[in-house]
Every structure is written in structure tokens, then in C-alpha cells.
C-alpha atoms as a PDB file:
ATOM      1  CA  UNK A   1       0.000   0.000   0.000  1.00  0.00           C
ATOM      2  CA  UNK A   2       1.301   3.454  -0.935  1.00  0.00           C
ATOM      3  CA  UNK A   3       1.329   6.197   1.404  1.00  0.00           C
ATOM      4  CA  UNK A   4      -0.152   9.825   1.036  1.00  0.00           C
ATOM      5  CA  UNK A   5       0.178  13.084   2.442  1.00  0.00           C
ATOM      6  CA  UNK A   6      -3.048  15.588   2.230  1.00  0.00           C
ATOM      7  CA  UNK A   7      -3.140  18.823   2.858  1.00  0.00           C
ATOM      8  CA  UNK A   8      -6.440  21.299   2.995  1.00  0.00           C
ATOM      9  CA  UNK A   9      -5.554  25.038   2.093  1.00  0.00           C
ATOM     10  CA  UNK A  10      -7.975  27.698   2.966  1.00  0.00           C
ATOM     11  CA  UNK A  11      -6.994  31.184   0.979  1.00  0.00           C
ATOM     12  CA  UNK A  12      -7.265  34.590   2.515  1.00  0.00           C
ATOM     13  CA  UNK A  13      -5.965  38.037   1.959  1.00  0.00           C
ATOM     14  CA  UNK A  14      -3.615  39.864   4.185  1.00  0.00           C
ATOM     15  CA  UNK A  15      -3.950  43.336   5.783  1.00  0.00           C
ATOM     16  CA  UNK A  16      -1.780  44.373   2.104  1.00  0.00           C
ATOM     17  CA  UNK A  17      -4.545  42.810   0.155  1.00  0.00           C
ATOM     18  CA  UNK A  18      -2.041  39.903  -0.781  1.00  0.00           C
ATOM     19  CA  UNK A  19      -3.965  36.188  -1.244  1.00  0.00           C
ATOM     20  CA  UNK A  20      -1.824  34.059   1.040  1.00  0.00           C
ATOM     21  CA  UNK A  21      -2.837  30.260   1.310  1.00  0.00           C
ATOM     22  CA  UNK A  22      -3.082  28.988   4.656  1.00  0.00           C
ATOM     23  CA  UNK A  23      -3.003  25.243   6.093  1.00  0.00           C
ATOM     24  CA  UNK A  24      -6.016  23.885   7.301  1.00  0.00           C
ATOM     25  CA  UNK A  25      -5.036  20.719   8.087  1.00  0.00           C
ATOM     26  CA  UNK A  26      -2.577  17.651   6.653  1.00  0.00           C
ATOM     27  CA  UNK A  27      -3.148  13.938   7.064  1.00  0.00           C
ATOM     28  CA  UNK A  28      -0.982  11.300   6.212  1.00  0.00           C
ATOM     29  CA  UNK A  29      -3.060   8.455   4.567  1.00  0.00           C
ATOM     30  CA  UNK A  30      -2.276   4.684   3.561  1.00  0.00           C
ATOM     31  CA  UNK A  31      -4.127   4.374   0.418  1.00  0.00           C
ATOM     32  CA  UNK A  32      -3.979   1.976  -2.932  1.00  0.00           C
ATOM     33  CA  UNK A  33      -4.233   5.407  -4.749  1.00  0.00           C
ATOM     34  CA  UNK A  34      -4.188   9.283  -4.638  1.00  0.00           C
ATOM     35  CA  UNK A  35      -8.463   9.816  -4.885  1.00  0.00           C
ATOM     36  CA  UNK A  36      -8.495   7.368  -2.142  1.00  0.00           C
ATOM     37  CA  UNK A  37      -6.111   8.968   0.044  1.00  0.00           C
ATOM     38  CA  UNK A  38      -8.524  12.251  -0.335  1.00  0.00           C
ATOM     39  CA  UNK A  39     -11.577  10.826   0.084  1.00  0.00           C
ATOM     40  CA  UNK A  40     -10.033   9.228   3.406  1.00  0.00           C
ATOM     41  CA  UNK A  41      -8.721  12.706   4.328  1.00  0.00           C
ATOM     42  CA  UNK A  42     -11.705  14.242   3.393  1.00  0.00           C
ATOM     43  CA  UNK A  43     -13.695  11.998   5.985  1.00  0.00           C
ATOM     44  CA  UNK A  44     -10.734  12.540   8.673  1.00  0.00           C
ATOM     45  CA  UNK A  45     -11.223  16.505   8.143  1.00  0.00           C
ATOM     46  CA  UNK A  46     -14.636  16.444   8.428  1.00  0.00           C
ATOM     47  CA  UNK A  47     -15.372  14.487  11.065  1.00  0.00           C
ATOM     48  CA  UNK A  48     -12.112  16.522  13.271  1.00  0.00           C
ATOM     49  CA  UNK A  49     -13.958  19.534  12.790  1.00  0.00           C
ATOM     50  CA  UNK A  50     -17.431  18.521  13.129  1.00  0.00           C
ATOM     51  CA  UNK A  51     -18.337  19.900   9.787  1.00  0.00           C
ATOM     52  CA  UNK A  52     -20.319  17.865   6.917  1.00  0.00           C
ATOM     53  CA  UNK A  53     -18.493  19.362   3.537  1.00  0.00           C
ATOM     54  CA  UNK A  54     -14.409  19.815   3.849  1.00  0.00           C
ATOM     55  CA  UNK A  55     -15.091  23.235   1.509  1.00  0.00           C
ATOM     56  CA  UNK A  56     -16.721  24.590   4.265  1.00  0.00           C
ATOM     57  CA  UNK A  57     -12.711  25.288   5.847  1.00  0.00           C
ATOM     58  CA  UNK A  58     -10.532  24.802   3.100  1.00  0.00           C
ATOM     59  CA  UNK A  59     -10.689  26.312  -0.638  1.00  0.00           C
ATOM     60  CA  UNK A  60      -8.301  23.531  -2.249  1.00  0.00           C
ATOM     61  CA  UNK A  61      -7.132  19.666  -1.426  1.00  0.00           C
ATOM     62  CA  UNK A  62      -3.895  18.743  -2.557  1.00  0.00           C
ATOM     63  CA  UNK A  63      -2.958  15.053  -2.924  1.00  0.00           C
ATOM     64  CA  UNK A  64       1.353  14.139  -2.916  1.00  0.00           C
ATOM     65  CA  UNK A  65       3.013  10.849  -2.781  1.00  0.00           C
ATOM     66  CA  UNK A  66       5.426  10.201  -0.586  1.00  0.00           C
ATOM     67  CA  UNK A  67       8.493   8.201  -2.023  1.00  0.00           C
ATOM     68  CA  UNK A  68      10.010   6.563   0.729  1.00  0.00           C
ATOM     69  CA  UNK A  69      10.981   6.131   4.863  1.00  0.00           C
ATOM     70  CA  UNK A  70      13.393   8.864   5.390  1.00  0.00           C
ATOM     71  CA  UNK A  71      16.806   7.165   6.644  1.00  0.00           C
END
């Protein structure tokens, strides 16, 4: 099984009018593939903020592989 890491971004302007994107929260998910991985993440983020749509905190959902077990 290949691992995941997910990350929810929420976007919001600074005090300069500048868009900067902000973390919402990152999971690191065992999945066969990447569209599981977010739909696990997506369940995780939900149900950690007691919300019933992950838009509702985050703007974007961004899906990486991660290669290997750091040495």
C-alpha cells in the first residue's frame, strides 16, 4: 500500500490585500491510490472539525506521494 500526504488550504488576503494560502489541516493516509487517500482525508477533516463538507474550511485539497521512509 502506498502512502499519502493531504493537505487542505484555505486562501485569505492579508492586511496588504495579498492572497496568502493557509493550512487547514494535513493527514498522512495509507491508500492503494491518490483519490483514495482524499476521500479518506476528506472523511478525517470532516469528522475533526465537526463539519459535513471539507469546503466549508478549506478552498483547495492537494494530494502528494510520498516516495520513501526517510533514513
Amino acid at each position: 500500500m502506498r502512502t499519502f500526504l493531504v493537505t487542505f488550504h484555505r486562501t485569505v488576503s492579508d492586511g496588504r490585500g495579498h492572497d496568502r494560502r493557509i493550512i487547514q489541516q494535513q493527514s498522512i493516509v495509507p491508500a492503494s491510490y491518490g483519490e483514495a487517500a482524499a476521500d479518506a482525508a476528506k472523511a478525517r477533516f470532516c469528522q475533526a472539525a465537526s463539519i459535513v463538507d471539507w469546503r466549508q474550511r478549506a478552498d483547495t485539497c492537494e494530494v502528494v506521494e510520498l516516495s520513501g521512509q526517510a533514513a
